[in-house]
Protein backbone atom coordinates (compact mmCIF):
# COMPACT_ATOMS: atom_id res chain seq x y z
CA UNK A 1 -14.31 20.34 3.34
CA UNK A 2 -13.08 23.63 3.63
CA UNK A 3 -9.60 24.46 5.68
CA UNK A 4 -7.41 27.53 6.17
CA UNK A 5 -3.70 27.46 6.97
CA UNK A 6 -2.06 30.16 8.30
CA UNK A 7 1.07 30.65 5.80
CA UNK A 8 4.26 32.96 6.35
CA UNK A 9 6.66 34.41 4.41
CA UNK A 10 5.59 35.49 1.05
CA UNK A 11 6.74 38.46 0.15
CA UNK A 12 5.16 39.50 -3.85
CA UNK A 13 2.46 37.95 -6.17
CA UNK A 14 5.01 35.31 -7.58
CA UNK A 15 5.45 33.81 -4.43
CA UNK A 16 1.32 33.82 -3.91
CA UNK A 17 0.73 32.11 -7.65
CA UNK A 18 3.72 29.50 -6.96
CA UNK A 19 2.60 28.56 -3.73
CA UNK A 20 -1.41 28.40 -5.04
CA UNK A 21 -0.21 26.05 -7.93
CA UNK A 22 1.75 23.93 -5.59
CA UNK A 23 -1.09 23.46 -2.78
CA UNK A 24 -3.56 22.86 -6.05
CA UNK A 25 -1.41 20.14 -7.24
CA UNK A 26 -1.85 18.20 -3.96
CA UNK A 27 -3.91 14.82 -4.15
CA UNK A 28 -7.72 15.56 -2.75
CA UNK A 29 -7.04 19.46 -3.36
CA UNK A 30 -10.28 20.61 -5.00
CA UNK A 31 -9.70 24.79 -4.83
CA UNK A 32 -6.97 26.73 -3.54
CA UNK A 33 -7.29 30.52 -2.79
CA UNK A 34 -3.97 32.07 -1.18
CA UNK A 35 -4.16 35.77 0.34
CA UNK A 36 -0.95 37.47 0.15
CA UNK A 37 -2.42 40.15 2.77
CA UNK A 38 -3.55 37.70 5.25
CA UNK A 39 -0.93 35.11 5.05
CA UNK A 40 -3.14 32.34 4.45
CA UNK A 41 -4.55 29.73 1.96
CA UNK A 42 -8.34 28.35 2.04
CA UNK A 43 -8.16 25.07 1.11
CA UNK A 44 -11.25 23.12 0.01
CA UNK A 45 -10.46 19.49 -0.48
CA UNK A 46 -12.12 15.96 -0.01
CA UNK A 47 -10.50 15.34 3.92
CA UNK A 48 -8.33 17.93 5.74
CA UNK A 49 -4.74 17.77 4.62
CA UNK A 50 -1.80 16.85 7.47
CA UNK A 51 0.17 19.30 8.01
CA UNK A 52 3.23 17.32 7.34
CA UNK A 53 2.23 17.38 3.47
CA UNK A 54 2.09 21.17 3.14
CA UNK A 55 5.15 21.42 4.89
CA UNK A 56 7.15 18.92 2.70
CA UNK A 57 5.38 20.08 -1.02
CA UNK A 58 6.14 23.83 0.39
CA UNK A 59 9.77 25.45 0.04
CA UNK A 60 11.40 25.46 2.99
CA UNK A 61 11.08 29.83 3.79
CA UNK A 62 7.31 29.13 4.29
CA UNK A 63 6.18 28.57 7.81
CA UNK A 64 2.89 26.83 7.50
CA UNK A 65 0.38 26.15 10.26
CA UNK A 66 -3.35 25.59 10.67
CA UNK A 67 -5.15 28.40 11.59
CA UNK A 68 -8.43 28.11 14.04
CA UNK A 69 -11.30 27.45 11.85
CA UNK A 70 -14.77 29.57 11.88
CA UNK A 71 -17.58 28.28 13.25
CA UNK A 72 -19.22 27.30 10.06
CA UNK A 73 -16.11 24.91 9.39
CA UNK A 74 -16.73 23.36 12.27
CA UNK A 75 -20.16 22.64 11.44
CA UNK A 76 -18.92 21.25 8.61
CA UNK A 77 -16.22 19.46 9.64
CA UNK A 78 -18.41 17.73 12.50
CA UNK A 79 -20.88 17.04 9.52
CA UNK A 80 -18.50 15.03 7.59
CA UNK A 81 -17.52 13.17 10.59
CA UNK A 82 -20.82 11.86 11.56
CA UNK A 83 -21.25 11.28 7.81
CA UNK A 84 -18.35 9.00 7.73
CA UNK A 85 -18.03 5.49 8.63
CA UNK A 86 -15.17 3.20 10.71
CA UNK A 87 -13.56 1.51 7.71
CA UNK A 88 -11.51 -1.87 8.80
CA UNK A 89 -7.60 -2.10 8.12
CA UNK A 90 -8.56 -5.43 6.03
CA UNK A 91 -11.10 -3.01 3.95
CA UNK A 92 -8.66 -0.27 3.22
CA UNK A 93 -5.91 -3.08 2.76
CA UNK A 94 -8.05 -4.56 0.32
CA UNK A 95 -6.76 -3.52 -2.65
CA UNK A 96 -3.21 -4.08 -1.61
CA UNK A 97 -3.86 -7.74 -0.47
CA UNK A 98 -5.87 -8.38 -3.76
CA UNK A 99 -3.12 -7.13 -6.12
CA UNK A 100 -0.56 -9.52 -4.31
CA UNK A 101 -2.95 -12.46 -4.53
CA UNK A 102 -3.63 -11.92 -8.05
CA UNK A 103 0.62 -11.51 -8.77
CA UNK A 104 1.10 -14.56 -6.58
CA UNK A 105 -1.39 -16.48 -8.42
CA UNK A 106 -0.14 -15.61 -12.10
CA UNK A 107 3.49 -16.39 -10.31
CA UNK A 108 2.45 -20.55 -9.50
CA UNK A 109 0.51 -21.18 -12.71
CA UNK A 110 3.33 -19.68 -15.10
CA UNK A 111 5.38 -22.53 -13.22
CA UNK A 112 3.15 -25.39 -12.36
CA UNK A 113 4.45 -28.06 -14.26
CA UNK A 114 8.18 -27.34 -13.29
CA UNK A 115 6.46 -26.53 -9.74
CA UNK A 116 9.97 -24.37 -9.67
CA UNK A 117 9.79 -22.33 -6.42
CA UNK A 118 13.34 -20.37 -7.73
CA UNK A 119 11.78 -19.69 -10.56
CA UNK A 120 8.11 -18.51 -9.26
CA UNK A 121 10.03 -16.39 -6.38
CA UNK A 122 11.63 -14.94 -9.62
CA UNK A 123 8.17 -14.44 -11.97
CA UNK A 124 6.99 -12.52 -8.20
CA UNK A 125 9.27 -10.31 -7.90
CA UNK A 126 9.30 -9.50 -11.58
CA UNK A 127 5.45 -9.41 -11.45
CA UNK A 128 5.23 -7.27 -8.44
CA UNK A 129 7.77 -4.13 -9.96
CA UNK A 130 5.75 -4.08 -13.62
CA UNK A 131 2.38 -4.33 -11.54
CA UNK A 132 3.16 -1.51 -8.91
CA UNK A 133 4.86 0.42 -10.85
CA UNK A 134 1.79 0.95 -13.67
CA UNK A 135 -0.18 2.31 -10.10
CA UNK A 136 2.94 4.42 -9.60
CA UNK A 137 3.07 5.92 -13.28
CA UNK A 138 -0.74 6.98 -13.41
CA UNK A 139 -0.41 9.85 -11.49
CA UNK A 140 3.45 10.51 -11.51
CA UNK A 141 3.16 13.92 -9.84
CA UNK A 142 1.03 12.56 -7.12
CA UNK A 143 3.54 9.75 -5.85
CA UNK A 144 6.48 11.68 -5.84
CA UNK A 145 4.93 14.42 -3.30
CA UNK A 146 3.20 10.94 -1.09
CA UNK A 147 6.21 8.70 -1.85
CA UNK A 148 8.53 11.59 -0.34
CA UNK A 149 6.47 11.87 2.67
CA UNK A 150 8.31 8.81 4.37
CA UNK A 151 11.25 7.72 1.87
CA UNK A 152 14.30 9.04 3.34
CA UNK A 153 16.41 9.36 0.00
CA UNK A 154 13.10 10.73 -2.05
CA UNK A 155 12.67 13.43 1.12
CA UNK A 156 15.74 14.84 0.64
CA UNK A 157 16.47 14.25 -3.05
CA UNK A 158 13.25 14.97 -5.07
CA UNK A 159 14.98 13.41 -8.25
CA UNK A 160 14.81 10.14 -6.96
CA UNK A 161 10.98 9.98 -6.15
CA UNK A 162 10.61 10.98 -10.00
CA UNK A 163 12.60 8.05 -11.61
CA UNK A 164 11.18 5.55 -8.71
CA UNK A 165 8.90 3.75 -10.66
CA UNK A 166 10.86 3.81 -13.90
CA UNK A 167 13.37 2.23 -11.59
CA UNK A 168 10.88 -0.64 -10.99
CA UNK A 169 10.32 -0.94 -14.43
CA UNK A 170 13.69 -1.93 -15.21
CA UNK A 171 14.18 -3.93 -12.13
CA UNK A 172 10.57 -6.16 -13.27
CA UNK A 173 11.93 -6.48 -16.65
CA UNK A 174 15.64 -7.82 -15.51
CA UNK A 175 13.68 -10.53 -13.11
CA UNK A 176 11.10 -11.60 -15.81
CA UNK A 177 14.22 -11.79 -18.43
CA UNK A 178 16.27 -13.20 -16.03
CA UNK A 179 19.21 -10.69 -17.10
CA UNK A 180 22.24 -9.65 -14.83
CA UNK A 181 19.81 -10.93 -11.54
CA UNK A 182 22.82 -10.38 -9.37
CA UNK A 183 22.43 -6.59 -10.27
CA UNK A 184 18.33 -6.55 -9.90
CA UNK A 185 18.60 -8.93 -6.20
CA UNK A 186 21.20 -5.75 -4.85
CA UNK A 187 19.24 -3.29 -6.17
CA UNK A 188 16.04 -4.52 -4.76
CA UNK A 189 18.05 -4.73 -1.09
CA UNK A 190 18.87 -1.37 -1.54
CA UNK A 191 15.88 0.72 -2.41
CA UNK A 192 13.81 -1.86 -0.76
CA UNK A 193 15.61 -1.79 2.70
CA UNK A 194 15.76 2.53 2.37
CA UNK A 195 11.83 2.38 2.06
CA UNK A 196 11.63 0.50 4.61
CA UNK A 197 13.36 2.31 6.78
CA UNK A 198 10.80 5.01 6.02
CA UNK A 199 8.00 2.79 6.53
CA UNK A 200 9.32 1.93 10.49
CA UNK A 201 9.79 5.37 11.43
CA UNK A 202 6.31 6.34 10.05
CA UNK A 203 4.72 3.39 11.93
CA UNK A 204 7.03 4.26 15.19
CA UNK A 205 5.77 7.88 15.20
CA UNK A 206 2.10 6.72 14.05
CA UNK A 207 2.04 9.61 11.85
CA UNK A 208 -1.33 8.60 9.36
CA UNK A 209 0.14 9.50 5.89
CA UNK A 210 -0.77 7.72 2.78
CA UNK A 211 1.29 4.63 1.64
CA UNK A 212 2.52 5.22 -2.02
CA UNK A 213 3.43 1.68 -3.14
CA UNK A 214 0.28 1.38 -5.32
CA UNK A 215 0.24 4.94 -6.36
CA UNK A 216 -2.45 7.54 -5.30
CA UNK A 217 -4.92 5.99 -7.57
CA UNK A 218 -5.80 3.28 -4.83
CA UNK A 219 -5.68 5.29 -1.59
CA UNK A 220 -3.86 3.11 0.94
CA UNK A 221 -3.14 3.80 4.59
CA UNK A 222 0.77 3.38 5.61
CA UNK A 223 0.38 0.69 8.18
CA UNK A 224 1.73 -2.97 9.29
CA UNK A 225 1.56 -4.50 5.78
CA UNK A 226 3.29 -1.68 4.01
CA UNK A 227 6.38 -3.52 5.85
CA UNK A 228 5.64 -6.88 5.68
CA UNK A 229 4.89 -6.11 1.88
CA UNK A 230 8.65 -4.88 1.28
CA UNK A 231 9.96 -7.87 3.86
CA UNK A 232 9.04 -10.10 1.78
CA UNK A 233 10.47 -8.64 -1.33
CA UNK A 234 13.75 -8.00 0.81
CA UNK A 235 13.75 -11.71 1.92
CA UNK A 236 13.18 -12.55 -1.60
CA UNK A 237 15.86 -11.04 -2.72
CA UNK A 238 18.18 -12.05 -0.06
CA UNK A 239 17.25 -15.62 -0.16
CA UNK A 240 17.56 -15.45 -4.36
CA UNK A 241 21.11 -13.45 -3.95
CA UNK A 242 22.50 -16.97 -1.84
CA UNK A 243 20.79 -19.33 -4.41
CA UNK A 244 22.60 -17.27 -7.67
């Protein structure tokens, strides 16, 4: 699918290359070709990128909109539509749902002779960082630029979307260990409850961006169980932060 946006405010070649690499670098971004003279970038990637994600990967001096496309991107953007099929929420939830299920799983049979709920919630929690985090870590660049798309603290420190999943990393490893879990159950409020405070106001606006809590390797919608998913860790956590 090819796009063009109409982009202002380059002034020199530099600015054309860096903002060329930066559109290329964006998840589904097959080719890039940016015209300094025309003030625009043909995009040709796998769906037509929201504008929201140029806008945020983009420094702040470019004004980015999408031009009116030709009438042979038309065609082939009516093409790919009719080509396309209604996929289900449970369908592209799937992969979320299945990872949980399998953590949950691993969670009661580490535990069923002790049939400890404490110490399942624990092995879940831990579970659920190590596991999300590896989906995270595969394409590092890719979550940062989704995972700052709704995060409040990643959208306006860039940092902090980097270390993310090293953070959950540590966190899984201080849950499975069962080291300093007063420290892990606070931090796990905290990052947990400022994602989800990203995830309401997405829903709220109904902007459709992609959910980065499995990476960008399993291409996930941001919908209603994006914030059930980090409820339950935050209830978790709460509930385990009493019991300690």
């Amino acid at each position: 699918m090819k796009t063009t946006y109409s982009i202002k405010g380059m002034t020199c070649n530099g600015c054309r290359s860096s903002v060329e690499q930066t559109i290329a670098s964006i998840p589904d971004v097959l080719k890039v070709e940016v015209s300094l003279d025309q003030e625009e970038a043909c995009i040709k990637s796998n769906k037509i990128l929201d504008i929201a994600i140029l806008r945020n990967v983009l420094p702040s001096k470019y004004t980015v909109a999408l031009k009116s496309p030709s009438e042979s991107e038309v065609k082939e953007l009516n093409l790919s539509y009719n080509r396309e099929e209604p996929v289900s929420k449970w369908r592209q939830l799937k992969p979320l749902f299945m990872t949980l299920g399998y953590i949950a799983a691993a969670s009661v049979m580490l535990h069923r002779n002790s049939w400890d709920w404490s110490q399942m919630m624990l092995t879940f929690m831990g579970l659920f960082y190590i596991v999300f985090s590896f989906f995270k870590l595969l394409d590092l660049k890719g979550f940062t630029q989704s995972f700052a798309m709704y995060d409040p603290l990643a959208s306006r420190v860039r940092g902090y979307a980097w270390i993310y999943p090293f953070i959950e990393v540590g966190l899984g490893l201080m849950l499975l260990l069962r080291w300093q879990l007063e420290i892990a159950f606070v931090l796990t409020i905290v990052i947990l409850g400022i994602t989800t405070i990203g995830v309401t106001r997405t829903l709220l606006k109904k902007d459709a961006i992609q959910c980065a809590c499995l990476g960008t390797a399993l291409k996930l919608p941001m919908t209603e169980a994006t914030f059930i998913e980090n409820a339950i860790m935050l209830v978790m956590a709460l509930s385990m932060l009493f019991i300690h």
